[in-house]
C-alpha atoms as a PDB file:
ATOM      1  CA  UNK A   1      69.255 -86.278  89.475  1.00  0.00           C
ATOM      2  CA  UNK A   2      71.001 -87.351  86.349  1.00  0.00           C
ATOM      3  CA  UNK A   3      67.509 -88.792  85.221  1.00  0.00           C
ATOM      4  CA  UNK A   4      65.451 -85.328  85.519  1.00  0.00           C
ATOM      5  CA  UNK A   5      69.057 -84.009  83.799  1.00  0.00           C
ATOM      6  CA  UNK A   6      68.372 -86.522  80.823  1.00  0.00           C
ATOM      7  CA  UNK A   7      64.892 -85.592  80.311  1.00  0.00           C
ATOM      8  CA  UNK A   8      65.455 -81.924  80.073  1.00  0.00           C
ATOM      9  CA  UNK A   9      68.263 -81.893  77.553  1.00  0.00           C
ATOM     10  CA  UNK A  10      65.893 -83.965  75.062  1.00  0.00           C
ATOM     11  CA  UNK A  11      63.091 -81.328  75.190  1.00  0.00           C
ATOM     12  CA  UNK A  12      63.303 -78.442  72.447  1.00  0.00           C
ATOM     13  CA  UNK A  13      62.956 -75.069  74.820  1.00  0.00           C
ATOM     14  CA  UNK A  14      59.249 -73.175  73.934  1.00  0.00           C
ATOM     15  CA  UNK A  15      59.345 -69.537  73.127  1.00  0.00           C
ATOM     16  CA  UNK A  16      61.327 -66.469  72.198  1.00  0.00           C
ATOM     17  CA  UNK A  17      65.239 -65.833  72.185  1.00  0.00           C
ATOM     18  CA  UNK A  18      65.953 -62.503  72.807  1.00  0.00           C
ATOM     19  CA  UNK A  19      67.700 -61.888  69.597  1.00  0.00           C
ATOM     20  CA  UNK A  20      64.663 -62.975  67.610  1.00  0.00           C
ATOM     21  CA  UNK A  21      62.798 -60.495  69.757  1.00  0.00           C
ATOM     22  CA  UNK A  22      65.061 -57.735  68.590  1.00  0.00           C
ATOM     23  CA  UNK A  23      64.820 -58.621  65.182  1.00  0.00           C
ATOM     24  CA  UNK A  24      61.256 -58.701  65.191  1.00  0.00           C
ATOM     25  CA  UNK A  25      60.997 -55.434  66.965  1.00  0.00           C
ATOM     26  CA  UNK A  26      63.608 -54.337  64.416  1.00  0.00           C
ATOM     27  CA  UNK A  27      61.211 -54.830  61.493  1.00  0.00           C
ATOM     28  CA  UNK A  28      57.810 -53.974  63.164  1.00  0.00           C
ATOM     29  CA  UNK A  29      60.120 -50.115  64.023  1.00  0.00           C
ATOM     30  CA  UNK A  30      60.685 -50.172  60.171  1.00  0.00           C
ATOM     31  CA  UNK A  31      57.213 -50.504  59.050  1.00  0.00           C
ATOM     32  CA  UNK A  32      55.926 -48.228  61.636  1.00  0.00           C
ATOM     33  CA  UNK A  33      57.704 -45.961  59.792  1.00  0.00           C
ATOM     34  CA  UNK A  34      57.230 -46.320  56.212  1.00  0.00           C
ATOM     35  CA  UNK A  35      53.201 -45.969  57.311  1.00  0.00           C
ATOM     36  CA  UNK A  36      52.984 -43.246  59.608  1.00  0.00           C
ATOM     37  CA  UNK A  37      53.627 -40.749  57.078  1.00  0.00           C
ATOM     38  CA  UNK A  38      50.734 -42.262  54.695  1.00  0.00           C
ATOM     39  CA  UNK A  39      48.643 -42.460  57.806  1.00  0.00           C
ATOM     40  CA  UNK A  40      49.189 -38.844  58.818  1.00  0.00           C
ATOM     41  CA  UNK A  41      48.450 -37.878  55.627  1.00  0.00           C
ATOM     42  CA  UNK A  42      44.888 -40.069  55.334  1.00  0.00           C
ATOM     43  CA  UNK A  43      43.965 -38.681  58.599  1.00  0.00           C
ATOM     44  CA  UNK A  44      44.680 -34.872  57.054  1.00  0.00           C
ATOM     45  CA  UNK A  45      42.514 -35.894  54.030  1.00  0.00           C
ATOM     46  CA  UNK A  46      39.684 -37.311  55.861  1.00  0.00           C
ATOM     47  CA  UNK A  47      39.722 -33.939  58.395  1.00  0.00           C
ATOM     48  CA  UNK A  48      39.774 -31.771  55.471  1.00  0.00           C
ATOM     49  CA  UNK A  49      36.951 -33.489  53.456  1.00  0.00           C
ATOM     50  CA  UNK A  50      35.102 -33.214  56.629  1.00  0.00           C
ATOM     51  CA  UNK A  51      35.531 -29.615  56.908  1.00  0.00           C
ATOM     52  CA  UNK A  52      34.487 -29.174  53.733  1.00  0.00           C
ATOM     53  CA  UNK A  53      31.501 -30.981  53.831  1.00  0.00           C
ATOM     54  CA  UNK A  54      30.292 -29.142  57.480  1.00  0.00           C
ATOM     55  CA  UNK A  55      30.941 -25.336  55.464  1.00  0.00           C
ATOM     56  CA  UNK A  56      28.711 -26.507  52.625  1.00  0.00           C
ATOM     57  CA  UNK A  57      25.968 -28.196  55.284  1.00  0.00           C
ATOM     58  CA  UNK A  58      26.109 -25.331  57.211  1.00  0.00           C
ATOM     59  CA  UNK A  59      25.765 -23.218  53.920  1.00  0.00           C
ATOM     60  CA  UNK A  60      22.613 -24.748  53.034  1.00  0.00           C
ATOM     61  CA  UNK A  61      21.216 -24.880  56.414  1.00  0.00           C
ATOM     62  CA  UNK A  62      21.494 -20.865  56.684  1.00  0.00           C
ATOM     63  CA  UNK A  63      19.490 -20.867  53.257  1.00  0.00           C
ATOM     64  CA  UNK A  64      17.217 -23.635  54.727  1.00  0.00           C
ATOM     65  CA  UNK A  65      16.615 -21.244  58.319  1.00  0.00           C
ATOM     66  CA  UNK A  66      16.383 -17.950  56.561  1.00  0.00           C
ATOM     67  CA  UNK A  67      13.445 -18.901  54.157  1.00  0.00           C
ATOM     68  CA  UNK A  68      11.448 -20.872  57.389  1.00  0.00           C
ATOM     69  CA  UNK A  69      12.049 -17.954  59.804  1.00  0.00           C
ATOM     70  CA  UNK A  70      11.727 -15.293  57.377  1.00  0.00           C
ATOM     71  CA  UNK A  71      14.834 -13.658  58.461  1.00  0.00           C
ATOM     72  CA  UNK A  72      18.138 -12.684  56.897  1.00  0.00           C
ATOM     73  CA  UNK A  73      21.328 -14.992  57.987  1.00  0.00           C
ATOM     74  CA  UNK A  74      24.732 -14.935  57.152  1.00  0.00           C
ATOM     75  CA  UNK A  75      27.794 -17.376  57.472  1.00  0.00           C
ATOM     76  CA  UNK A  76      31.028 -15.341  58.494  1.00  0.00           C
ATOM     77  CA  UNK A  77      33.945 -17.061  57.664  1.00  0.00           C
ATOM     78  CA  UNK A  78      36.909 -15.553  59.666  1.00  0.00           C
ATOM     79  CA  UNK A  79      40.066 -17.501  58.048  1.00  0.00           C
ATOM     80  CA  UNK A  80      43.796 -17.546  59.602  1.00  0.00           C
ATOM     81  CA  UNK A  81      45.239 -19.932  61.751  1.00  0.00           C
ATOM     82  CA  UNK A  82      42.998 -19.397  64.474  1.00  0.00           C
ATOM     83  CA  UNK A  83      40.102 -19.511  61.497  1.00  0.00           C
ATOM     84  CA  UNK A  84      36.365 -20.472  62.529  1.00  0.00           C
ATOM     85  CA  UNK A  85      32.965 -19.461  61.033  1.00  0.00           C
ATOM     86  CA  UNK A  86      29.166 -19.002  62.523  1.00  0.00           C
ATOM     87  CA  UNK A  87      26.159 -19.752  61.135  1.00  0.00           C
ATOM     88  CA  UNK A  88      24.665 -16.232  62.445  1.00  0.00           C
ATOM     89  CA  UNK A  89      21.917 -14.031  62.988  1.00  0.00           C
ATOM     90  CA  UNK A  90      23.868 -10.744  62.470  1.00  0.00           C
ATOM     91  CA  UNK A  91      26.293  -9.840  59.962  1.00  0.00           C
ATOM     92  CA  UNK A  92      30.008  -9.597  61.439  1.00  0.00           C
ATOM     93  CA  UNK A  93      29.150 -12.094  64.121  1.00  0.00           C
ATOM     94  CA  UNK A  94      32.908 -12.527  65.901  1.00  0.00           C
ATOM     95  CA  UNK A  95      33.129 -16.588  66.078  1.00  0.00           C
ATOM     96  CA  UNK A  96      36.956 -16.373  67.364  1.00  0.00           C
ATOM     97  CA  UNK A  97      35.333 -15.227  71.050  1.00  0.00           C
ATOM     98  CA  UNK A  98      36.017 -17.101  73.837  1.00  0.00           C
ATOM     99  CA  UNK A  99      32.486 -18.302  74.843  1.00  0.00           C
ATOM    100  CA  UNK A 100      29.808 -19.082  72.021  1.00  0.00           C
ATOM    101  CA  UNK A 101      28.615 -15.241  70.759  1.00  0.00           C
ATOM    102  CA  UNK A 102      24.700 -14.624  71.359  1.00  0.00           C
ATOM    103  CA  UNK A 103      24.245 -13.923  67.742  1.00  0.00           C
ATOM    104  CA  UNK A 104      25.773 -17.123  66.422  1.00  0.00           C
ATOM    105  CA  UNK A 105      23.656 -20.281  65.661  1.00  0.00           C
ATOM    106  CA  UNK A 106      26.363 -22.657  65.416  1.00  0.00           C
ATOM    107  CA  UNK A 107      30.125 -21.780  65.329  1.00  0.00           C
ATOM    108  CA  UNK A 108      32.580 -24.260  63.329  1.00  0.00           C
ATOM    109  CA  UNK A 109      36.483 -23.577  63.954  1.00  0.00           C
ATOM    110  CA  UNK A 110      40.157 -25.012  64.030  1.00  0.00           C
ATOM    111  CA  UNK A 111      40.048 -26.335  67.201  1.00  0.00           C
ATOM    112  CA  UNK A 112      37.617 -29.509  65.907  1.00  0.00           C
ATOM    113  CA  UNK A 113      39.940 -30.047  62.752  1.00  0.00           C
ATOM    114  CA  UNK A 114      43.338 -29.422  63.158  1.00  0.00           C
ATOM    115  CA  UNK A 115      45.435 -29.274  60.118  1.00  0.00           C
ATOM    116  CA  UNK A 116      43.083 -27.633  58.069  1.00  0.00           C
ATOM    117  CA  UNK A 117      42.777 -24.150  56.911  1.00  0.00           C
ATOM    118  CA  UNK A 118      40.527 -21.551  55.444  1.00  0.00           C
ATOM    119  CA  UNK A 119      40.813 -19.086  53.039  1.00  0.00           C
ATOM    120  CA  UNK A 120      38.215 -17.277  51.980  1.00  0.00           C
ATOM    121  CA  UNK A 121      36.758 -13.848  50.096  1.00  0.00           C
ATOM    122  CA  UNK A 122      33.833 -12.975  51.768  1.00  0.00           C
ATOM    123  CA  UNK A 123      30.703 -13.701  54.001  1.00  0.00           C
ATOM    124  CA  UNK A 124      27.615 -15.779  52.768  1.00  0.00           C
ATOM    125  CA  UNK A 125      24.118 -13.403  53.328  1.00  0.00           C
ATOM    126  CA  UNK A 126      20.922 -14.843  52.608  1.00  0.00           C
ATOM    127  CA  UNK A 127      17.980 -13.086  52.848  1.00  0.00           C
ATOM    128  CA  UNK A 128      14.352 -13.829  54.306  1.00  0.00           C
ATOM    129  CA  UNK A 129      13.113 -15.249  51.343  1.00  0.00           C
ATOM    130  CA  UNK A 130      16.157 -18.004  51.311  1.00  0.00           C
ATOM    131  CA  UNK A 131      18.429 -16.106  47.818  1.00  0.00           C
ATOM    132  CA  UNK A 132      22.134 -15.101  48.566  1.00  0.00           C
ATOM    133  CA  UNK A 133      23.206 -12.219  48.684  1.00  0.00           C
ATOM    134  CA  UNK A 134      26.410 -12.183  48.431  1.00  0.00           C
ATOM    135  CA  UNK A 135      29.259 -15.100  46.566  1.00  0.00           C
ATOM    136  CA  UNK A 136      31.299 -16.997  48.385  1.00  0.00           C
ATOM    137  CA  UNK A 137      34.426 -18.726  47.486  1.00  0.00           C
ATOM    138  CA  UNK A 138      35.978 -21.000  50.380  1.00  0.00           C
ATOM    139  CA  UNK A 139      38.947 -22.653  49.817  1.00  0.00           C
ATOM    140  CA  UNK A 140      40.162 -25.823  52.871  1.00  0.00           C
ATOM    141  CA  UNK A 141      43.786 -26.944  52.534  1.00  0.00           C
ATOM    142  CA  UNK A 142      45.814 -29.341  54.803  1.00  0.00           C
ATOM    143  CA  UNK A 143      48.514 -27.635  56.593  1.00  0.00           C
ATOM    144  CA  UNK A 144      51.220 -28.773  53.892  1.00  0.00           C
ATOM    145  CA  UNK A 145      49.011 -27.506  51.241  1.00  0.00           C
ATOM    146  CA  UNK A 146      48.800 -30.968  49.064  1.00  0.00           C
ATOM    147  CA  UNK A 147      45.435 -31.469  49.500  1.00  0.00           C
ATOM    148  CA  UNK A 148      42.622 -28.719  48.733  1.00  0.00           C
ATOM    149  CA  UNK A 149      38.992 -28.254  48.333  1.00  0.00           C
ATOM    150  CA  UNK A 150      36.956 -25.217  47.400  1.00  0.00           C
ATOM    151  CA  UNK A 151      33.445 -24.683  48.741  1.00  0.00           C
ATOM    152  CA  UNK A 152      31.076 -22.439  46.332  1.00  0.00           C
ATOM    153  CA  UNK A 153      28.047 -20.935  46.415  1.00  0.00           C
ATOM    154  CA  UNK A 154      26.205 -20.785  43.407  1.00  0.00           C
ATOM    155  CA  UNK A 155      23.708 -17.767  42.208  1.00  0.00           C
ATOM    156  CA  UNK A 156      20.921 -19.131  43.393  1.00  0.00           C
ATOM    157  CA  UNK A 157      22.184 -20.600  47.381  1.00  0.00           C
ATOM    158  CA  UNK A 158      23.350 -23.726  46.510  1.00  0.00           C
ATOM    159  CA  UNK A 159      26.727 -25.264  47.766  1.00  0.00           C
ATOM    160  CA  UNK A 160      28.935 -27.290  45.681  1.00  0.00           C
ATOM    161  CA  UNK A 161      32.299 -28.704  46.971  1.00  0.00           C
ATOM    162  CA  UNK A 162      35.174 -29.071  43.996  1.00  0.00           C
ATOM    163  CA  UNK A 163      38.772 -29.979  43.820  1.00  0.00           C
ATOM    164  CA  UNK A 164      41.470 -28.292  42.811  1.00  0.00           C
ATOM    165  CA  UNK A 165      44.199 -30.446  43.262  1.00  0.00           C
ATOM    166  CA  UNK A 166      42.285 -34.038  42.906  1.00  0.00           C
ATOM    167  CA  UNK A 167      41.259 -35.145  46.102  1.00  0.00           C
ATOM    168  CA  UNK A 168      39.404 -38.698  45.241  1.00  0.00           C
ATOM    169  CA  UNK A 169      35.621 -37.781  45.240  1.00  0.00           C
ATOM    170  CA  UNK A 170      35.249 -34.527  44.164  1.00  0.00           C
ATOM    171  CA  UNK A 171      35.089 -33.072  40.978  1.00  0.00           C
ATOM    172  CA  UNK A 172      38.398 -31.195  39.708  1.00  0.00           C
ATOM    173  CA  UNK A 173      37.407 -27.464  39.836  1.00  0.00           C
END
């Protein structure tokens, strides 16, 4: 017995105390927190950007549709919180119903990017032969408001995505 006892006590013990385990926890808590807030934020940015990118996509592909089909479309933008817009064959299209509206092509809206909002001044109208008829001015913000991107349509149907406050890859509007 006092044999196994002397080989035993020689041995250093493998593994974890528990107060280096709290410590360690201790400072993994603390740097959880110093980068959730940055990661929130990154998350926010990369939502937004995508946003913005889908509005002027789907901008283009309403130009693209209306000159191959020969028929007018439109883009309604609907902004608020419960904001959405439809790529559409009718003016006024409502993309804020419940189930996908008959006269909508494709329908973008907050429920794929939360934390983003719209604002915006109008509809986007091409006609059959692919020219706008109407400007649009779209502006997507984060839900704090830091982080903004503008979506234009130029005279002759093109979309162009600018920055107002800076966002890293877009020009400064």
């Amino acid at each position: 017995m006092r044999a196994i006892a002397a080989k035993t006590r020689g041995r250093r013990r493998q593994g974890l105390t528990t107060v280096e385990l709290v410590i360690a926890l201790a400072a993994l808590a603390v740097l959880a927190t110093i980068a959730l807030p940055s990661f929130g934020s990154l998350l926010g940015r990369h939502r937004l950007v995508a946003a913005a990118e889908m509005l002027a996509a789907d901008l283009s592909l309403a130009r693209l549709q209306s000159a191959q089909s020969g028929h007018a479309l439109h883009v309604v933008l609907q902004p608020g919180d419960d904001w959405c817009w439809a790529v559409a064959r009718t003016p006024g299209c409502d993309c804020r119903a419940q189930a996908v509206p008959a006269c909508a092509l494709k329908t973008v809206g907050a429920v794929e990017l939360p934390g983003v909002r719209l604002q915006a001044d109008g509809d986007a109208h091409f006609a059959p032969d692919a020219r706008p008829q109407s400007r649009v001015e779209a502006v997507l913000a984060t839900r704090d408001g830091d982080q903004t991107l503008q979506v234009r349509l130029s005279p002759l149907g093109r979309a162009s995505i600018c920055s107002p406050t800076s966002v890293r890859g877009y020009p400064h509007c």
